[in-house]
Each structure stands twice: as structure tokens, then as C-alpha cells.
C-alpha atoms as a PDB file:
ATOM      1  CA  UNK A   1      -6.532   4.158  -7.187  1.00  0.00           C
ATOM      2  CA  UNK A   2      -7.569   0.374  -6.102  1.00  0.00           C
ATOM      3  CA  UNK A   3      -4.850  -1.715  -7.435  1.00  0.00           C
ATOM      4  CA  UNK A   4      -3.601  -4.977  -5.420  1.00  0.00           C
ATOM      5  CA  UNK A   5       0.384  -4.113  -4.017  1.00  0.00           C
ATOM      6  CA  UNK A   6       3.243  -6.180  -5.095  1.00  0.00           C
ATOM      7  CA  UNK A   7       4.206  -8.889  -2.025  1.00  0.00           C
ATOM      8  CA  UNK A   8       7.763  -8.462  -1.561  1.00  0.00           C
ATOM      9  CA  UNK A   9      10.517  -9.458   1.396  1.00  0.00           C
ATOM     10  CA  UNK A  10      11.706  -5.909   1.556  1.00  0.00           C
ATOM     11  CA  UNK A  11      11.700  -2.211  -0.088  1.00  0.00           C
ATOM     12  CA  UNK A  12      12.873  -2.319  -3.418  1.00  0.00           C
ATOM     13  CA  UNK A  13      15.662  -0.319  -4.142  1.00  0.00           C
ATOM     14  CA  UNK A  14      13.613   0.489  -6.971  1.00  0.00           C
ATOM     15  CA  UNK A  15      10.419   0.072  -8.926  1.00  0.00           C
ATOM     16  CA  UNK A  16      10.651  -3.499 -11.179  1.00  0.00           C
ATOM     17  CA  UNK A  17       8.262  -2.162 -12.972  1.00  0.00           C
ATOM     18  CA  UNK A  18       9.872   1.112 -14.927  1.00  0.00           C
ATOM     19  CA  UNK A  19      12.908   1.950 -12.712  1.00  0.00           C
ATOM     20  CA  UNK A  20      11.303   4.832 -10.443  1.00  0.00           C
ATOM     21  CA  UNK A  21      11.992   5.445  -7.181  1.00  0.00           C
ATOM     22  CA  UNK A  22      10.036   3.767  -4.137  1.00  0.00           C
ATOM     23  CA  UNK A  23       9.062   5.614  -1.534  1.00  0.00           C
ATOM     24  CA  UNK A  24       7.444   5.283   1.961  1.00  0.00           C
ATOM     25  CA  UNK A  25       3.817   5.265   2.582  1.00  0.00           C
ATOM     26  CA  UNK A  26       2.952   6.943   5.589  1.00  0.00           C
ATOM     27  CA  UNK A  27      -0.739   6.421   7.161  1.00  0.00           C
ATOM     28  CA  UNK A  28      -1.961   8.900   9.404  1.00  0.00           C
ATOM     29  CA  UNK A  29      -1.985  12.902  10.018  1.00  0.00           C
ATOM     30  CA  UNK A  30       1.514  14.168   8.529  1.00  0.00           C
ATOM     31  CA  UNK A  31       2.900  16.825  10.944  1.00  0.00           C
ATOM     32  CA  UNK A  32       6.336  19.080  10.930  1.00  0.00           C
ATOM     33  CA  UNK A  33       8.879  16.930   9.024  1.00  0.00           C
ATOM     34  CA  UNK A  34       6.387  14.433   7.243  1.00  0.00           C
ATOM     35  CA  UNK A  35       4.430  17.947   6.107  1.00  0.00           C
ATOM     36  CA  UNK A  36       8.172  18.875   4.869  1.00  0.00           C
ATOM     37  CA  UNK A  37       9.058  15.820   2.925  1.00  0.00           C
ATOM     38  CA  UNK A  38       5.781  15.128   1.785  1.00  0.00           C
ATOM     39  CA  UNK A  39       6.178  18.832   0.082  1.00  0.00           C
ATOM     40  CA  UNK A  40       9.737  17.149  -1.138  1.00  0.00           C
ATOM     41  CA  UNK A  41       8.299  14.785  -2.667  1.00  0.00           C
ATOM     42  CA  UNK A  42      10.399  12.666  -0.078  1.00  0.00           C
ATOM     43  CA  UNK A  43       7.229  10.490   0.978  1.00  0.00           C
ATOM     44  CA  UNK A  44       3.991   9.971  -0.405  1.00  0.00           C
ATOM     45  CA  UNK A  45       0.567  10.036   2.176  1.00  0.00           C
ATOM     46  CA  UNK A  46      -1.191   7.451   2.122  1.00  0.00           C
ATOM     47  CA  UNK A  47      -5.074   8.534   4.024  1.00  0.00           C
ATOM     48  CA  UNK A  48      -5.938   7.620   7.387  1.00  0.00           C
ATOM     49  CA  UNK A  49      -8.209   4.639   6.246  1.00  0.00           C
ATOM     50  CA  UNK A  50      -6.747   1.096   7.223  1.00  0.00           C
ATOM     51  CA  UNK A  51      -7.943  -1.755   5.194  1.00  0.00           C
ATOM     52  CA  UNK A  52      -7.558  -5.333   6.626  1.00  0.00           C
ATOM     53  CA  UNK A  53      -8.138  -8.767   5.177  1.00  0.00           C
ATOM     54  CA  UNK A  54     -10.463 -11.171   7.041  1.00  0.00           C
ATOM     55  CA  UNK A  55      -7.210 -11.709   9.385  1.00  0.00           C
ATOM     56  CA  UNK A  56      -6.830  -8.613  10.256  1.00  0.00           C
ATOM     57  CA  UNK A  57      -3.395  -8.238   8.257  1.00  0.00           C
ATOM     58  CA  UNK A  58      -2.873  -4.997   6.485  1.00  0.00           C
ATOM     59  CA  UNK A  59      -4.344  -4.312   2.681  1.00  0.00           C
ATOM     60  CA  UNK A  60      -2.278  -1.212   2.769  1.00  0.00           C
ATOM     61  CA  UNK A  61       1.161  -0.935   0.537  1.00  0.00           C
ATOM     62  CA  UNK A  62       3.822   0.180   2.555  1.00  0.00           C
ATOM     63  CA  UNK A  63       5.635   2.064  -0.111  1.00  0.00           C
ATOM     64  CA  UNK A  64       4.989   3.338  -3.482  1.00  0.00           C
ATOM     65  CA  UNK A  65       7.000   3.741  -7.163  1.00  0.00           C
ATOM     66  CA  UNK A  66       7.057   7.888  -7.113  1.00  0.00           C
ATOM     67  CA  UNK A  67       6.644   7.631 -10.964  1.00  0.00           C
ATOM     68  CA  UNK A  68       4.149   4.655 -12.224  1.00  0.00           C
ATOM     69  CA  UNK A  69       2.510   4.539  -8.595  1.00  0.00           C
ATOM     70  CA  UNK A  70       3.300   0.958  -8.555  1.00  0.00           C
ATOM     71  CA  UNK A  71       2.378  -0.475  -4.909  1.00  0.00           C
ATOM     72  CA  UNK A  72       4.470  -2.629  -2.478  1.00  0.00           C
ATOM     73  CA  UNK A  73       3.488  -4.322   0.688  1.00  0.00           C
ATOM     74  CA  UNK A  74       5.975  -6.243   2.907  1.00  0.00           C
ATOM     75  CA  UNK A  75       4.528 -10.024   3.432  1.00  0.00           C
END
């Protein structure tokens, strides 16, 4: 999935787009209690890849609608 995230000042309480819930994006190797609410559909994992722009800000959402996989990054 390559679609641009929404800019917004904070985590929506949820999505704009059809009401789901947002969750966190977490970058990285998930261990113990990520592992766990991963499996609890508590967080969603988002790779290990970083994208940047030419600035070296992130291209990255930070957190992601659980049911239309709408995107979110903080700007």
C-alpha cells in the first residue's frame, strides 16, 4: 500500500474517513508486549524501512484507521 498520510495536529480520536479506529504505527522489530498487542489487534506494524523527504522529515504515517487503512502523520 503507497498512499500519501493525512497531515494532522494530533491522533484522531477516530478515522474522518468511515469512523474506524486509529491506531499506532510502530516501526521497528516488535518484541514481548508489541508481539502481544500486535496479535490484539491493539497496534498495527509498520516494517523497518524509513522513508524521508529531501529534508530528512519522516514519509512514514504514525498511525493508521484499523478498518479502511486510512494513514495519518503528525506535521
Amino acid at each position: 500500500m503507497d498512499m500519501k498520510p493525512i497531515k494532522v495536529s494530533s491522533k484522531p480520536e477516530k478515522c474522518p474517513k468511515c469512523g474506524g479506529k486509529v491506531l499506532d504505527v510502530l516501526y521497528g522489530m516488535p518484541m514481548g508486549e508489541a508481539v502481544e498487542a500486535y496479535e490484539r489487534g491493539e497496534l498495527i506494524l509498520g516494517g523497518c524501512c524509513i522513508r524521508v523527504d529531501e529534508e530528512g522529515n519522516s514519509l512514514m504515517p504514525d498511525w493508521q484507521c484499523k478498518k479502511c487503512n486510512a494513514q495519518f502523520i503528525e506535521e
